[in-house]
N, C-alpha and C. Protein backbone atom coordinates (compact mmCIF):
# COMPACT_ATOMS: atom_id res chain seq x y z
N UNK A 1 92.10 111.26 116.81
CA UNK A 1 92.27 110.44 115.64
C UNK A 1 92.21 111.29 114.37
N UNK A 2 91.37 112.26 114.27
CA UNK A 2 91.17 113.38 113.17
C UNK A 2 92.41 114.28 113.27
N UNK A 3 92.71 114.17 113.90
CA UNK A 3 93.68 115.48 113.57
C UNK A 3 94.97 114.53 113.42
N UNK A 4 95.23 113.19 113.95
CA UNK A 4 96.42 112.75 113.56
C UNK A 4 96.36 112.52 112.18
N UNK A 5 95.04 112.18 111.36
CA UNK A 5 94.67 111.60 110.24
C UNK A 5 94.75 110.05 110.48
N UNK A 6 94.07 109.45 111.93
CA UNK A 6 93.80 108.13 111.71
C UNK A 6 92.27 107.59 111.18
N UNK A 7 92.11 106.91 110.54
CA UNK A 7 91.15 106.22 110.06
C UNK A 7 90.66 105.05 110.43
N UNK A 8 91.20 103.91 110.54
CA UNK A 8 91.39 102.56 111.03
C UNK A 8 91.90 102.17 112.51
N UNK A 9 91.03 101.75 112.98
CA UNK A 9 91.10 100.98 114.58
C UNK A 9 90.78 99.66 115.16
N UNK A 10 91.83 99.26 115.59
CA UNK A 10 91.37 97.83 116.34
C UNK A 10 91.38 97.71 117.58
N UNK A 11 90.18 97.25 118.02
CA UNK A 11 89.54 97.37 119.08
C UNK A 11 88.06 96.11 119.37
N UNK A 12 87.83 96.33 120.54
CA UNK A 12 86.41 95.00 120.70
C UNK A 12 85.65 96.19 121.47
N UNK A 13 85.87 97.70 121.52
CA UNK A 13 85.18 98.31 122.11
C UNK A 13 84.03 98.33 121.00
N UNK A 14 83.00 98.24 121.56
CA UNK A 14 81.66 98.47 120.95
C UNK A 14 81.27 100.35 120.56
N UNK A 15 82.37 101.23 121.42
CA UNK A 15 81.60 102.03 121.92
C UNK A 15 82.13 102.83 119.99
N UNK A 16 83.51 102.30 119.52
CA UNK A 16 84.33 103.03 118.40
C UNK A 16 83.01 102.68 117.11
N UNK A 17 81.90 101.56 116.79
CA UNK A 17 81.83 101.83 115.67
C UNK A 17 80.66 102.65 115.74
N UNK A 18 80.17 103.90 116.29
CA UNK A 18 79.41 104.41 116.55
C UNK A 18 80.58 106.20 115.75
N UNK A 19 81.45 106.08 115.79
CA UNK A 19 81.97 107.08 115.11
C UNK A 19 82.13 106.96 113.74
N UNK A 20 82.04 108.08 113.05
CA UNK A 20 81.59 108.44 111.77
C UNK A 20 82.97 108.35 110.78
N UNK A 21 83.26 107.93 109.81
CA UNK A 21 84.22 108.25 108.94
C UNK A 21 85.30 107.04 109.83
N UNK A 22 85.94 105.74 109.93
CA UNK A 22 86.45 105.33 110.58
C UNK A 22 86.16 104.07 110.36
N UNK A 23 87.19 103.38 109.76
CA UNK A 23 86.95 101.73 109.70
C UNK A 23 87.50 100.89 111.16
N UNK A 24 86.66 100.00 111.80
CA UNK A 24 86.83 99.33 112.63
C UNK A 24 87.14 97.88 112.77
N UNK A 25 88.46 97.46 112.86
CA UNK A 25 88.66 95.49 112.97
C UNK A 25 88.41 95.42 114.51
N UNK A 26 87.67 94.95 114.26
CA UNK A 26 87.17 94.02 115.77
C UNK A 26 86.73 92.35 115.60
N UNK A 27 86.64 91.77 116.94
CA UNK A 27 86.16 90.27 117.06
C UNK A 27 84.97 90.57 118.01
N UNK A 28 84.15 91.62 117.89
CA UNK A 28 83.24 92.08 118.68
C UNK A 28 82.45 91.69 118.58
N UNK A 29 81.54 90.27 118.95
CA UNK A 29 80.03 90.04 118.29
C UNK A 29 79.05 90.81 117.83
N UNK A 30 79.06 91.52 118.97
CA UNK A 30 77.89 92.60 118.59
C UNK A 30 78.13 93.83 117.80
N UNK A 31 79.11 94.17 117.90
CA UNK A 31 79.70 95.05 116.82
C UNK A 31 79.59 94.29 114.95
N UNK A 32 80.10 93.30 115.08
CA UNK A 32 79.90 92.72 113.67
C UNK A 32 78.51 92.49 113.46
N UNK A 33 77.83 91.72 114.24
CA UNK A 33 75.97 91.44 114.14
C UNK A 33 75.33 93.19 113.49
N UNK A 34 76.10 94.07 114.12
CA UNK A 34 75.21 95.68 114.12
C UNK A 34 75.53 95.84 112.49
N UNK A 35 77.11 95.99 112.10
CA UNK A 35 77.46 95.97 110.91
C UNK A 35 76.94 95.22 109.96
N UNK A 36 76.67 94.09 110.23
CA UNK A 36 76.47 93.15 109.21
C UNK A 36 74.46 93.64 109.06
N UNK A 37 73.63 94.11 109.84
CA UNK A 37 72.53 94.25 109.66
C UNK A 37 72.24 95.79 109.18
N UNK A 38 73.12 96.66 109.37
CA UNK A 38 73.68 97.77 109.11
C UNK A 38 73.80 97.64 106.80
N UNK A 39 74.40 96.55 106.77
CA UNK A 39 75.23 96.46 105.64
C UNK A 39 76.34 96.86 105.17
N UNK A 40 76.98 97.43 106.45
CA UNK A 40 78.48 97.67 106.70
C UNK A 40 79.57 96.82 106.86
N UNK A 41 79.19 95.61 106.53
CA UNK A 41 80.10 94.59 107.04
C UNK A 41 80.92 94.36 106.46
N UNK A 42 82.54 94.32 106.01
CA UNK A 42 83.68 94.35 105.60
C UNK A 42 83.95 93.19 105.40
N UNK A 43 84.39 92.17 105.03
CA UNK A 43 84.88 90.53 105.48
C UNK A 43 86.29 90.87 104.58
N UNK A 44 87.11 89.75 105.08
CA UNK A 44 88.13 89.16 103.70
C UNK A 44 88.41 88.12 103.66
C-alpha cells in the first residue's frame, strides 16, 4: 500500500485498523466501537 501511495481502505477486516498512517471505511462493529473510544472516529 506504501509504496503504491495508498492511503484509504475498505474492508470489515479488523486486522487493517491496527496500521499506522491509513484511513479505514468499514461496517466493522468492533472496529468502529475501538475508533470511536480511540477518538478516531470519522462519521459523515
Amino acid at each position: 500500500m506504501r509504496q503504491e501511495s495508498i492511503n484509504k481502505i475498505i474492508t470489515d477486516d479488523g486486522d487493517f485498523v491496527t496500521v499506522p498512517d491509513i484511513q479505514v471505511f468499514t461496517a466493522n462493529p468492533r472496529a468502529i466501537a475501538a475508533a470511536n473510544n480511540q477518538g478516531k472516529l470519522i462519521t459523515r
